[in-house]
PDB file of N, CA and C in Angstrom:
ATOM      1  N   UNK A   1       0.781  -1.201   0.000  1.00  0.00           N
ATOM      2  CA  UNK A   1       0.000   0.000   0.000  1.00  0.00           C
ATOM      3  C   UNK A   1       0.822   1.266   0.000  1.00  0.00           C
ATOM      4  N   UNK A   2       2.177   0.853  -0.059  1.00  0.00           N
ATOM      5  CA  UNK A   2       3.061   2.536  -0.286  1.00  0.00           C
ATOM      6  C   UNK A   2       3.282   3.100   0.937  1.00  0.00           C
ATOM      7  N   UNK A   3       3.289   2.124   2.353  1.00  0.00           N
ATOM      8  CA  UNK A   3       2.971   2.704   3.544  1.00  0.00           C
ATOM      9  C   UNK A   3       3.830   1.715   4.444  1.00  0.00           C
ATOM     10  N   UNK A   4       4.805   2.203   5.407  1.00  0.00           N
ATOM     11  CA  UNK A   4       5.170   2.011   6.035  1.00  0.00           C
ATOM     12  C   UNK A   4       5.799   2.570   7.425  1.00  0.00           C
ATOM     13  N   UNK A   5       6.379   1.799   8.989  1.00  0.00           N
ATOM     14  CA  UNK A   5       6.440   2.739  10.089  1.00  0.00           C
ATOM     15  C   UNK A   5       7.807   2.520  10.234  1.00  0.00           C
ATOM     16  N   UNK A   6       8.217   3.295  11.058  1.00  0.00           N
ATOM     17  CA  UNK A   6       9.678   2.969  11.788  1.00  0.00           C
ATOM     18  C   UNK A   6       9.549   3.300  12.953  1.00  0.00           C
ATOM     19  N   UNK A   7       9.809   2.792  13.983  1.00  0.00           N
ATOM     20  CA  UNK A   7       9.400   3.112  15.468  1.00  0.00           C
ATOM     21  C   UNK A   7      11.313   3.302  15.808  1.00  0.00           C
ATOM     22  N   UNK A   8      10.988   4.070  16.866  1.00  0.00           N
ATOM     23  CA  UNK A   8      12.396   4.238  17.969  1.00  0.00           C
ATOM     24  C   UNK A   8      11.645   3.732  19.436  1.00  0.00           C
ATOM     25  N   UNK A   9      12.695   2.502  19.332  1.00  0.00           N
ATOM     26  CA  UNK A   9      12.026   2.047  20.765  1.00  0.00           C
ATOM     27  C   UNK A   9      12.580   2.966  21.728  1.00  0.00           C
ATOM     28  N   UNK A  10      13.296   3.270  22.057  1.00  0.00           N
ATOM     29  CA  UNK A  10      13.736   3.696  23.403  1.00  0.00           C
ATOM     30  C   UNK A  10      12.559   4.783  23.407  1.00  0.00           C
ATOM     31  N   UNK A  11      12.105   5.832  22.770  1.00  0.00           N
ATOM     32  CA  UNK A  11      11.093   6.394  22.800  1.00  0.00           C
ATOM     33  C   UNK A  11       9.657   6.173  22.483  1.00  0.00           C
ATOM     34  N   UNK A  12       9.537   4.892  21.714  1.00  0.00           N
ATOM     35  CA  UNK A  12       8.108   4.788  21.671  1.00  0.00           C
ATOM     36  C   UNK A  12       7.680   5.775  20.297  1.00  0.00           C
ATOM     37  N   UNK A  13       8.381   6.572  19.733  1.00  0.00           N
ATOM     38  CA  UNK A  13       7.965   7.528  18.895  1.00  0.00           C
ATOM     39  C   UNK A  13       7.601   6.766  17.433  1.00  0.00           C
ATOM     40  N   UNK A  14       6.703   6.573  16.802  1.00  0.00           N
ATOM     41  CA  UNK A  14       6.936   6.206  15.305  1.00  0.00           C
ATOM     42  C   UNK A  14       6.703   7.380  14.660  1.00  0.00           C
ATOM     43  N   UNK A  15       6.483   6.421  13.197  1.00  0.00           N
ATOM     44  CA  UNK A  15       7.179   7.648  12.085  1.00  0.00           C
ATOM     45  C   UNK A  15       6.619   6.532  10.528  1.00  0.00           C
ATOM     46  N   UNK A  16       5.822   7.536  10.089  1.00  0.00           N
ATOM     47  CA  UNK A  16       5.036   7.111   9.022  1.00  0.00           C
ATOM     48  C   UNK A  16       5.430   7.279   7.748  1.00  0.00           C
ATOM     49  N   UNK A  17       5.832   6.503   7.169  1.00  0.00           N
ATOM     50  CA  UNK A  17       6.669   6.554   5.617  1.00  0.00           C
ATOM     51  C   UNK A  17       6.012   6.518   4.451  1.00  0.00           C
ATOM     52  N   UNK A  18       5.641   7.230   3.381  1.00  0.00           N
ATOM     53  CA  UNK A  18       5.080   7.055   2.423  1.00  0.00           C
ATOM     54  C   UNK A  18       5.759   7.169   1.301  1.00  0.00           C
ATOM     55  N   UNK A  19       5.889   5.882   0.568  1.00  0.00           N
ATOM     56  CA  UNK A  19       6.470   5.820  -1.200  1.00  0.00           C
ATOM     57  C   UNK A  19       5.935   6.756  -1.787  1.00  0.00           C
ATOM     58  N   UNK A  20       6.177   7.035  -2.577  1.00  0.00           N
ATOM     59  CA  UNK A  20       5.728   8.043  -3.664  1.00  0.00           C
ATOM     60  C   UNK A  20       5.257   7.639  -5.131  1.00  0.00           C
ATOM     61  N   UNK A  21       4.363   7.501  -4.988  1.00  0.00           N
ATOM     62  CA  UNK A  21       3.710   7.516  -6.485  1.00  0.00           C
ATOM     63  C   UNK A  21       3.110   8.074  -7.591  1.00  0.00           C
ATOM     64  N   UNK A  22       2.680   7.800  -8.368  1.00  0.00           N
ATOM     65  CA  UNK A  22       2.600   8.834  -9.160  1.00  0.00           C
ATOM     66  C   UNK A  22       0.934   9.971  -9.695  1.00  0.00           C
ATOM     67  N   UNK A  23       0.089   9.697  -8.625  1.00  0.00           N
ATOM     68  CA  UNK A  23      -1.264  10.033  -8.767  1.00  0.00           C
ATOM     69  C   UNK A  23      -1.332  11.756  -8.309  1.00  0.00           C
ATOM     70  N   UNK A  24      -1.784  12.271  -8.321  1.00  0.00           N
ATOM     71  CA  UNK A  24      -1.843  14.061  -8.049  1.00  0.00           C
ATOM     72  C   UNK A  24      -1.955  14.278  -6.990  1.00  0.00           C
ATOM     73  N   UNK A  25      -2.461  13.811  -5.609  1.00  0.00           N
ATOM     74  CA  UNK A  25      -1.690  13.659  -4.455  1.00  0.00           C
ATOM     75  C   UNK A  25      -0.580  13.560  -3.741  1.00  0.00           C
ATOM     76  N   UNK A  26       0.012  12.493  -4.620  1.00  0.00           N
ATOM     77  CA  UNK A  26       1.803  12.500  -4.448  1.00  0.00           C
ATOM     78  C   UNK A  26       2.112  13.786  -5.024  1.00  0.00           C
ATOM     79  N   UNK A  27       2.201  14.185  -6.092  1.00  0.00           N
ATOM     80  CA  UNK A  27       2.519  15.687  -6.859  1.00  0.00           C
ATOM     81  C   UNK A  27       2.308  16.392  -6.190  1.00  0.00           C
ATOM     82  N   UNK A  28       1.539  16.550  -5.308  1.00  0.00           N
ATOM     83  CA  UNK A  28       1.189  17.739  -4.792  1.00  0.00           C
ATOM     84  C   UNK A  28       1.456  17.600  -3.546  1.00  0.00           C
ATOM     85  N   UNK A  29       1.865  16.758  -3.036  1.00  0.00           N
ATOM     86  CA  UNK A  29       2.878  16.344  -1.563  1.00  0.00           C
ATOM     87  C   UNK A  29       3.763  16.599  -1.980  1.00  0.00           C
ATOM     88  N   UNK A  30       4.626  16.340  -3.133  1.00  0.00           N
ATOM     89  CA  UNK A  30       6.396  16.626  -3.410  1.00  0.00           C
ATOM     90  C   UNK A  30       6.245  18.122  -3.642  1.00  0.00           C
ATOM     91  N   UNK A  31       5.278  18.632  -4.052  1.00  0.00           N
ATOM     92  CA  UNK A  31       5.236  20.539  -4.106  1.00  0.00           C
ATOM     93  C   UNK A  31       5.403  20.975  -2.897  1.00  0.00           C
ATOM     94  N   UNK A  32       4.622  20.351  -1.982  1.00  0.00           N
ATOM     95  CA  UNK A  32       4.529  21.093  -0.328  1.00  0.00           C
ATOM     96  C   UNK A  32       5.423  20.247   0.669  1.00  0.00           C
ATOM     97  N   UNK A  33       5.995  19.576   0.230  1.00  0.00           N
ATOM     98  CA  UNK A  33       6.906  19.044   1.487  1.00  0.00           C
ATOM     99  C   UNK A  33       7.871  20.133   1.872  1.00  0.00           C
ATOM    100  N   UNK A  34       8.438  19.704   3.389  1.00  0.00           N
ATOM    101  CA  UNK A  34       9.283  21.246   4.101  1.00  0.00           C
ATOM    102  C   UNK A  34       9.931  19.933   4.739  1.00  0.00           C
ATOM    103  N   UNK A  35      11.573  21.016   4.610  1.00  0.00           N
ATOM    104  CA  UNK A  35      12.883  20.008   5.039  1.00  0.00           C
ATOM    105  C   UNK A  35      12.818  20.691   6.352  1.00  0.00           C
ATOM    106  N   UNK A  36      12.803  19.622   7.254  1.00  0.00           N
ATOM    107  CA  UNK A  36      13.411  19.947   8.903  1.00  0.00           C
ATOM    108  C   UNK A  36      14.420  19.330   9.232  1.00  0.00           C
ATOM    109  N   UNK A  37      15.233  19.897  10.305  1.00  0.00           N
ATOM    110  CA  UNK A  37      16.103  19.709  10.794  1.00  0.00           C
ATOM    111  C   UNK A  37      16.036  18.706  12.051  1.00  0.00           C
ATOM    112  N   UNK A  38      16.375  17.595  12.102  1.00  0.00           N
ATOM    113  CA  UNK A  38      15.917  16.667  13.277  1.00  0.00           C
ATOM    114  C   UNK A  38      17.088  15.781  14.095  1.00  0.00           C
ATOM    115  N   UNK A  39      17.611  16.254  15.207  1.00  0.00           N
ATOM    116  CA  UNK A  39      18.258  15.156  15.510  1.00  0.00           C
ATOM    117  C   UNK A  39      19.813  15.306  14.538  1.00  0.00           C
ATOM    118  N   UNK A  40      20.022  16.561  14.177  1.00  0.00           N
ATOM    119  CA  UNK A  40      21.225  17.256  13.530  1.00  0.00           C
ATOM    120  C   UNK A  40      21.192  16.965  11.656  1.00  0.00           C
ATOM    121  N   UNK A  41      19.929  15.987  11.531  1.00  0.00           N
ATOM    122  CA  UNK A  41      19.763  15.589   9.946  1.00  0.00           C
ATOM    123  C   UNK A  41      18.456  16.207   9.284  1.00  0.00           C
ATOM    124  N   UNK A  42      18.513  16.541   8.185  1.00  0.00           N
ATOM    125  CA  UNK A  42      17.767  17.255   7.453  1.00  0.00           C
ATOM    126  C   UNK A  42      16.884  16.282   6.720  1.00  0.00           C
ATOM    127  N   UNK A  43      15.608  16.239   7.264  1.00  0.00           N
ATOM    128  CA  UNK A  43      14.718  15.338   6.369  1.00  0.00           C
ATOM    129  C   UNK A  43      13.628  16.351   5.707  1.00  0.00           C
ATOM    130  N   UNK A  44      12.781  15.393   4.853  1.00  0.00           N
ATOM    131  CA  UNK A  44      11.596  16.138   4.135  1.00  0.00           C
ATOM    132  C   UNK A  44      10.678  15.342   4.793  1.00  0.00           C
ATOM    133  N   UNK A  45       9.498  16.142   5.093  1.00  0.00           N
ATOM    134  CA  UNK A  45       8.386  16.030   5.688  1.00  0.00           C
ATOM    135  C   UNK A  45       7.588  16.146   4.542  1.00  0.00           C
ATOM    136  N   UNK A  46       5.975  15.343   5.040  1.00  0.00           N
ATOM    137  CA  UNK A  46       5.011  15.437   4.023  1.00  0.00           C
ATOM    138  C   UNK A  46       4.291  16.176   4.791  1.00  0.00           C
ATOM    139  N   UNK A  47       3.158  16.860   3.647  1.00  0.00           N
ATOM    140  CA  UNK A  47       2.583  18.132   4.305  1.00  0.00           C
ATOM    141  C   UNK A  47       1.682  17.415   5.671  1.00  0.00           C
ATOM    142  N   UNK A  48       1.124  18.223   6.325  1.00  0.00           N
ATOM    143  CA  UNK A  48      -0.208  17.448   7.176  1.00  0.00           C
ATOM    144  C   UNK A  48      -1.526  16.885   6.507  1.00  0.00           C
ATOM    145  N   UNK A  49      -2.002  17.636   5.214  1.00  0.00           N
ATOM    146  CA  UNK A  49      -3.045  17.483   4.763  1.00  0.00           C
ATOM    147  C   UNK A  49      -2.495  15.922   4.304  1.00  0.00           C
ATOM    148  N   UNK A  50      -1.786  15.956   3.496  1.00  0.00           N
ATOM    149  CA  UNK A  50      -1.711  14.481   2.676  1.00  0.00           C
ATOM    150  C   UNK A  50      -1.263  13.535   3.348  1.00  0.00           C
ATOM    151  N   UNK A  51      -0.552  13.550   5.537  1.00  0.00           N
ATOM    152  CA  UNK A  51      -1.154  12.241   6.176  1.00  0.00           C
ATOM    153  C   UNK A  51      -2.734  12.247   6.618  1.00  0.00           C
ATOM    154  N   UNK A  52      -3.005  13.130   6.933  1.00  0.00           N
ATOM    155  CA  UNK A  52      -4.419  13.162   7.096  1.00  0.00           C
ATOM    156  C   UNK A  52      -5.381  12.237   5.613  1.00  0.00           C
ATOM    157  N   UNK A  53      -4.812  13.011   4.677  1.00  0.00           N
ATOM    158  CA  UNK A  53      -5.813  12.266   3.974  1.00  0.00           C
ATOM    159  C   UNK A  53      -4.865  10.449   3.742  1.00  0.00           C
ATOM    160  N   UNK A  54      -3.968  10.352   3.408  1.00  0.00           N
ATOM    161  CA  UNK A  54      -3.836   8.864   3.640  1.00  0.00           C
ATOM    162  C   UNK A  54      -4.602   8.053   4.929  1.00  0.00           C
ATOM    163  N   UNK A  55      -4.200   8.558   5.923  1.00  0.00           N
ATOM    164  CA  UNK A  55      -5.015   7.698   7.013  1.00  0.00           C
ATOM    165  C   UNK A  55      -6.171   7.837   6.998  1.00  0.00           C
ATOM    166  N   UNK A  56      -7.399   9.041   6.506  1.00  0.00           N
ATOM    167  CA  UNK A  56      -8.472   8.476   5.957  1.00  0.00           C
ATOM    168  C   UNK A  56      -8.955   7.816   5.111  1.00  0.00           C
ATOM    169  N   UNK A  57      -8.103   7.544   4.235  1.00  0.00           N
ATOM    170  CA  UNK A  57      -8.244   6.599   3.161  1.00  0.00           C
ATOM    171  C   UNK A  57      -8.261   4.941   3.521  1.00  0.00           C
ATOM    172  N   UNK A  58      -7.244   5.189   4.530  1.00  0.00           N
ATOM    173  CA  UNK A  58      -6.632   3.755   5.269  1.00  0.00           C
ATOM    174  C   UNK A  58      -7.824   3.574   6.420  1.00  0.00           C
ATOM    175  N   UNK A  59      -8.323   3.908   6.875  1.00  0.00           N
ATOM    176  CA  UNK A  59      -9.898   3.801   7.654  1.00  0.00           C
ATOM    177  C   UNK A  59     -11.067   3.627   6.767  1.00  0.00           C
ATOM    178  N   UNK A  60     -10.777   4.128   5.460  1.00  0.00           N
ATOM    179  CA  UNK A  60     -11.989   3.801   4.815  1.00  0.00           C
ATOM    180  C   UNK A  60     -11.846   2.025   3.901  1.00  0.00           C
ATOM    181  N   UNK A  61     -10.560   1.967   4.114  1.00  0.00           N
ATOM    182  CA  UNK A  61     -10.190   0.944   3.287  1.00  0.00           C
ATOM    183  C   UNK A  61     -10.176  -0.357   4.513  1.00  0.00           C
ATOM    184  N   UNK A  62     -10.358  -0.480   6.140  1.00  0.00           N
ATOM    185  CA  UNK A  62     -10.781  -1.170   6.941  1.00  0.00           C
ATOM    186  C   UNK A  62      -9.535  -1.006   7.716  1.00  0.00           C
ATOM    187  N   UNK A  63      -8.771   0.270   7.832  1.00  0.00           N
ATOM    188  CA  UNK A  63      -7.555   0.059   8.981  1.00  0.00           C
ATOM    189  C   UNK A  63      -7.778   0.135  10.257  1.00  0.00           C
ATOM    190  N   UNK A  64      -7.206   0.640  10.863  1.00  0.00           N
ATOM    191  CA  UNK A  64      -6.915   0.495  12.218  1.00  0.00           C
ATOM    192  C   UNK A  64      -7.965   1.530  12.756  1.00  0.00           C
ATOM    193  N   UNK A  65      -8.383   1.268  14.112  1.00  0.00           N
ATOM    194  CA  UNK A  65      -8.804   3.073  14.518  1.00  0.00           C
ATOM    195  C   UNK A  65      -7.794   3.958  15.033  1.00  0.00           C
ATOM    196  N   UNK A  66      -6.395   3.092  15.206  1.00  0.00           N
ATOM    197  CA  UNK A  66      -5.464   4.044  15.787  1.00  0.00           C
ATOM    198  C   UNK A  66      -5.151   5.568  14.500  1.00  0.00           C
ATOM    199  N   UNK A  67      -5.718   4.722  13.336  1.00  0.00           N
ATOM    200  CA  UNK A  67      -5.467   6.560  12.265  1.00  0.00           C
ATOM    201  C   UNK A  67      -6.439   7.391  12.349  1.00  0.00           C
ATOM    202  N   UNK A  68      -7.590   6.672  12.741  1.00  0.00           N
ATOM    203  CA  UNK A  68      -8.785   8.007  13.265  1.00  0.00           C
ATOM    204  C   UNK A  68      -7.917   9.027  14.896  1.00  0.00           C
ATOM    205  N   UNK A  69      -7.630   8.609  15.288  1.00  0.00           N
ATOM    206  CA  UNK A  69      -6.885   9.204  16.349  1.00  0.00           C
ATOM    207  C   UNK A  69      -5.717   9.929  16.263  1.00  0.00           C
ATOM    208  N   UNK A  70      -4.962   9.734  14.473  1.00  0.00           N
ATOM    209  CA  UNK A  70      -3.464   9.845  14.582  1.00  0.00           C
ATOM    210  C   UNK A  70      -4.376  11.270  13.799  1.00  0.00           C
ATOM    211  N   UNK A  71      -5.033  10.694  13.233  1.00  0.00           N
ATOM    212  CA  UNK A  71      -5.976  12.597  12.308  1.00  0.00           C
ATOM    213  C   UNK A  71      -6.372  13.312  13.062  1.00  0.00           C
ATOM    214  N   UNK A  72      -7.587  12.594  14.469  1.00  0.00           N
ATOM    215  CA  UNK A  72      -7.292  13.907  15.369  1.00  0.00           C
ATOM    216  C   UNK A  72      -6.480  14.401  16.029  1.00  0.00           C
ATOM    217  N   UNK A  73      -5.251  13.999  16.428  1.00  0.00           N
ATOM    218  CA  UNK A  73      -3.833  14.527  16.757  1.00  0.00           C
ATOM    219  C   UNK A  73      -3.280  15.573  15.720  1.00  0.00           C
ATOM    220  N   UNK A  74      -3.507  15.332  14.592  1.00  0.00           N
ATOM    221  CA  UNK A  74      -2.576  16.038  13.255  1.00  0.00           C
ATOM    222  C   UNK A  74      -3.591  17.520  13.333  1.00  0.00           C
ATOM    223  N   UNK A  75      -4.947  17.096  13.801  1.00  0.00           N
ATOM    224  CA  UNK A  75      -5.857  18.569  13.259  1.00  0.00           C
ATOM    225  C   UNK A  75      -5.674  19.374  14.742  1.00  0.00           C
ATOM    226  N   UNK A  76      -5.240  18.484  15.751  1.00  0.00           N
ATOM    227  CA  UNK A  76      -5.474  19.590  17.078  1.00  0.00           C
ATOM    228  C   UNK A  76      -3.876  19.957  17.098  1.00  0.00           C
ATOM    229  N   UNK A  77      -2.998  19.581  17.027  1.00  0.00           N
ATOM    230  CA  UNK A  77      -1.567  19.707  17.007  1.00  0.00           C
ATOM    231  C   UNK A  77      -0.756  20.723  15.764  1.00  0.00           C
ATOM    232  N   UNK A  78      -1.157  20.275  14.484  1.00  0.00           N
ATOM    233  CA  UNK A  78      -0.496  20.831  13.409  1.00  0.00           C
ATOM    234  C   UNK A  78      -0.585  22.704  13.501  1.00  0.00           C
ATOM    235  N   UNK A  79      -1.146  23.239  13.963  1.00  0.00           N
ATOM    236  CA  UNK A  79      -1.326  24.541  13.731  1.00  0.00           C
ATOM    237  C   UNK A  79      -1.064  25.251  12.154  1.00  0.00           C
ATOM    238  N   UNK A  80      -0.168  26.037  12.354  1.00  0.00           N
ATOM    239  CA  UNK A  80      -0.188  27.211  10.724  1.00  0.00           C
ATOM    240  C   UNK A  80       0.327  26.234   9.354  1.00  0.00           C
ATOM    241  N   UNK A  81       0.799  24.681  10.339  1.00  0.00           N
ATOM    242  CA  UNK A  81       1.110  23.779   8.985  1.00  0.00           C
ATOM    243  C   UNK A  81      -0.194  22.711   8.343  1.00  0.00           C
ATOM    244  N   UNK A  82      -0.683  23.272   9.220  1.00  0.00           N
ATOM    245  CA  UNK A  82      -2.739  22.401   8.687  1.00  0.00           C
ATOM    246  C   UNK A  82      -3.333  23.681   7.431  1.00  0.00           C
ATOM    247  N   UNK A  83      -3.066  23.598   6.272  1.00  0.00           N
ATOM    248  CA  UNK A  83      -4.171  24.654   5.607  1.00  0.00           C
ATOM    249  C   UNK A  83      -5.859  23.853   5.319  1.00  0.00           C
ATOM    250  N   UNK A  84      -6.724  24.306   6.413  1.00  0.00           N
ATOM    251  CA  UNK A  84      -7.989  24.011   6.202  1.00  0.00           C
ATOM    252  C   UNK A  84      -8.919  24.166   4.913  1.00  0.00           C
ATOM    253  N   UNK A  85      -8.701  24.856   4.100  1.00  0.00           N
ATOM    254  CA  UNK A  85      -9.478  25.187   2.836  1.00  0.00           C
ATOM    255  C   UNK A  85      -8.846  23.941   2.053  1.00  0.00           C
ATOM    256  N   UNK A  86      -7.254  23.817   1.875  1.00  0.00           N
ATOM    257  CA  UNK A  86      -6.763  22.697   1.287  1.00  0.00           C
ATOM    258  C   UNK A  86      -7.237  21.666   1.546  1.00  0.00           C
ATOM    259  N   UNK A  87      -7.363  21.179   3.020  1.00  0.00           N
ATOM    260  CA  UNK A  87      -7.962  19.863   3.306  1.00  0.00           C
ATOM    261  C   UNK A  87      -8.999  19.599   3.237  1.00  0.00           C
ATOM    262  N   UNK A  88     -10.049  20.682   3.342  1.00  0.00           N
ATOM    263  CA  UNK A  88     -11.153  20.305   3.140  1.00  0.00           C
ATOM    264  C   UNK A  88     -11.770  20.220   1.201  1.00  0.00           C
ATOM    265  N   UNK A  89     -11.129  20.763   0.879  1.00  0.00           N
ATOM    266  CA  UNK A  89     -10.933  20.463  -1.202  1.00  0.00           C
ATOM    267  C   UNK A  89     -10.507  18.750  -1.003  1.00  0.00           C
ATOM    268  N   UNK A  90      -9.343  18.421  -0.604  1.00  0.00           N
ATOM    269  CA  UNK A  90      -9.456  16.754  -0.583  1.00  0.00           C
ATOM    270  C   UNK A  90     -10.234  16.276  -0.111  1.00  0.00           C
ATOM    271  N   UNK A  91     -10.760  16.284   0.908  1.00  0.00           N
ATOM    272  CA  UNK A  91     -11.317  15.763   1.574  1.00  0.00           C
ATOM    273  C   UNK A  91     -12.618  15.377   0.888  1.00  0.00           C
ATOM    274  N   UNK A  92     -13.279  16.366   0.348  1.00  0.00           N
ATOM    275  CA  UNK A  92     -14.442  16.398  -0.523  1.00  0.00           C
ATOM    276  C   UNK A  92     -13.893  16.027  -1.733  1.00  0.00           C
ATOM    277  N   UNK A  93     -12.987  16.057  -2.183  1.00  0.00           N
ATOM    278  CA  UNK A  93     -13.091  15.370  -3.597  1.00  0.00           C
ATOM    279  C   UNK A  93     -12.604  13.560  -3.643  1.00  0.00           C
ATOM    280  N   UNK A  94     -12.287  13.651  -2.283  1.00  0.00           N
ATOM    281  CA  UNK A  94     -11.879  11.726  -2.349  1.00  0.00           C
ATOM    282  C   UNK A  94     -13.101  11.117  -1.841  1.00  0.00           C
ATOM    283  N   UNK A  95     -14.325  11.906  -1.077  1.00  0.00           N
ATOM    284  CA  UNK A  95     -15.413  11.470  -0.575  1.00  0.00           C
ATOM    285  C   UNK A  95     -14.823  10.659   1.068  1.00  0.00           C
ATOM    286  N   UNK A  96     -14.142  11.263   1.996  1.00  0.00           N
ATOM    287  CA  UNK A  96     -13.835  11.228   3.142  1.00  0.00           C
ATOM    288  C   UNK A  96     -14.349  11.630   4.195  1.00  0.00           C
ATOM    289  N   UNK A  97     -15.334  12.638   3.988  1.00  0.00           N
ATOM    290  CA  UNK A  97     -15.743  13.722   4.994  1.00  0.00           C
ATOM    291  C   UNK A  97     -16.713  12.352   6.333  1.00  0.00           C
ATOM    292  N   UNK A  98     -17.173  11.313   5.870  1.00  0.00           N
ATOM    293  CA  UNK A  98     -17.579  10.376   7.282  1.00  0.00           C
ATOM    294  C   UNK A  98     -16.469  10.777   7.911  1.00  0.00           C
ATOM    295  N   UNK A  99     -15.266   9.811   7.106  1.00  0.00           N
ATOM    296  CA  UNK A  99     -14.091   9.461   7.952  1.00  0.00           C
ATOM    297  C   UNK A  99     -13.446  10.440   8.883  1.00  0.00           C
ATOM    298  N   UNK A 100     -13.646  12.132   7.740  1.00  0.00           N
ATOM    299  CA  UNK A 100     -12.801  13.051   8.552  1.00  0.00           C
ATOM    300  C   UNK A 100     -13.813  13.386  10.257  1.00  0.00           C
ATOM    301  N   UNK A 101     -14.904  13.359  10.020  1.00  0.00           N
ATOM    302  CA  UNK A 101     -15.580  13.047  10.987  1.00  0.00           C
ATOM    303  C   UNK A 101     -15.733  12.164  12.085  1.00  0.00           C
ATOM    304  N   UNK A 102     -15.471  10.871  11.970  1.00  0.00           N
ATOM    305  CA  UNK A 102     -15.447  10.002  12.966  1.00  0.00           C
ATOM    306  C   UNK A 102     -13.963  10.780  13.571  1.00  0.00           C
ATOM    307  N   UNK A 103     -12.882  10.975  12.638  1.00  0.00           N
ATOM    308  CA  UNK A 103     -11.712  11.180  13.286  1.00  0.00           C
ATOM    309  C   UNK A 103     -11.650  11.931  14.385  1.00  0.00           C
ATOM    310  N   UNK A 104     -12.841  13.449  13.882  1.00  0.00           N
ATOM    311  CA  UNK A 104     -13.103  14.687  14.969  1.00  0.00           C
ATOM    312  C   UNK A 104     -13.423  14.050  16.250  1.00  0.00           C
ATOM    313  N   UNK A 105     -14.502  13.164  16.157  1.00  0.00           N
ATOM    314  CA  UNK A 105     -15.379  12.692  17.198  1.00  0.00           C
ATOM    315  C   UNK A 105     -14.722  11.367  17.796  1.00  0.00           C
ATOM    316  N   UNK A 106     -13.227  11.700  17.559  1.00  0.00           N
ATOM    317  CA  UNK A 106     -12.759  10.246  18.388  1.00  0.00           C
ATOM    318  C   UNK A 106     -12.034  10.749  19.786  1.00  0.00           C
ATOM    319  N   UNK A 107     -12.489   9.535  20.349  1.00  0.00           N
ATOM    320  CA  UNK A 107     -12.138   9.879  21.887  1.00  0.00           C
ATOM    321  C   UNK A 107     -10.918   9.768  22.139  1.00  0.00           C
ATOM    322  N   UNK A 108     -10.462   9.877  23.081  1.00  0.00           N
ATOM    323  CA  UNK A 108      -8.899   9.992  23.528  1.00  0.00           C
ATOM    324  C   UNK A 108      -8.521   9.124  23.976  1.00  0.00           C
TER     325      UNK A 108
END
């Protein structure tokens, strides 16, 4: 599925990997990705909108509920790097808006 984790045990932290392919989503993730500095190494990040919308995709496709939870983390956490008008254009054009919903309404 183009999707994979890497966990750091000593912290417990994972870390969500996505291949890149070639559909207008990916394109438009390689437009908005931003290089951070982490741990003294410079990686590229994918925007917030396009994990958000993978893990709704991956809930609609029968995943886990831990990505309804990892979306409401990304929408209460992400701040000035969440653009809402953007996400909500995907969101409505992949037909997600249940999913982005259950995500809102998931408990803690």
């Amino acid at each position: 599925g183009g999707h994979a984790n890497v966990i750091h045990v000593p912290s417990a932290q994972k870390m969500d990997l996505y291949l890149i392919g070639d559909d207008e989503l990916h394109a438009w993730a390689m437009q908005h990705r931003r290089r951070e500095r982490i741990a003294g190494n410079d990686v590229w990040l994918a925007p917030a909108e396009y994990v958000v919308i993978r893990k709704l995709e991956r809930v609609r496709m029968g995943g886990s509920s831990r990505h309804l939870r990892d979306v409401r983390d990304i929408l209460v956490h992400a701040g000035p790097a969440l653009d809402p008008a953007a996400l909500r254009a995907m969101v409505a054009s992949r037909g997600l808006e249940a999913a982005l919903e259950a995500a809102r309404n998931t408990p803690d």
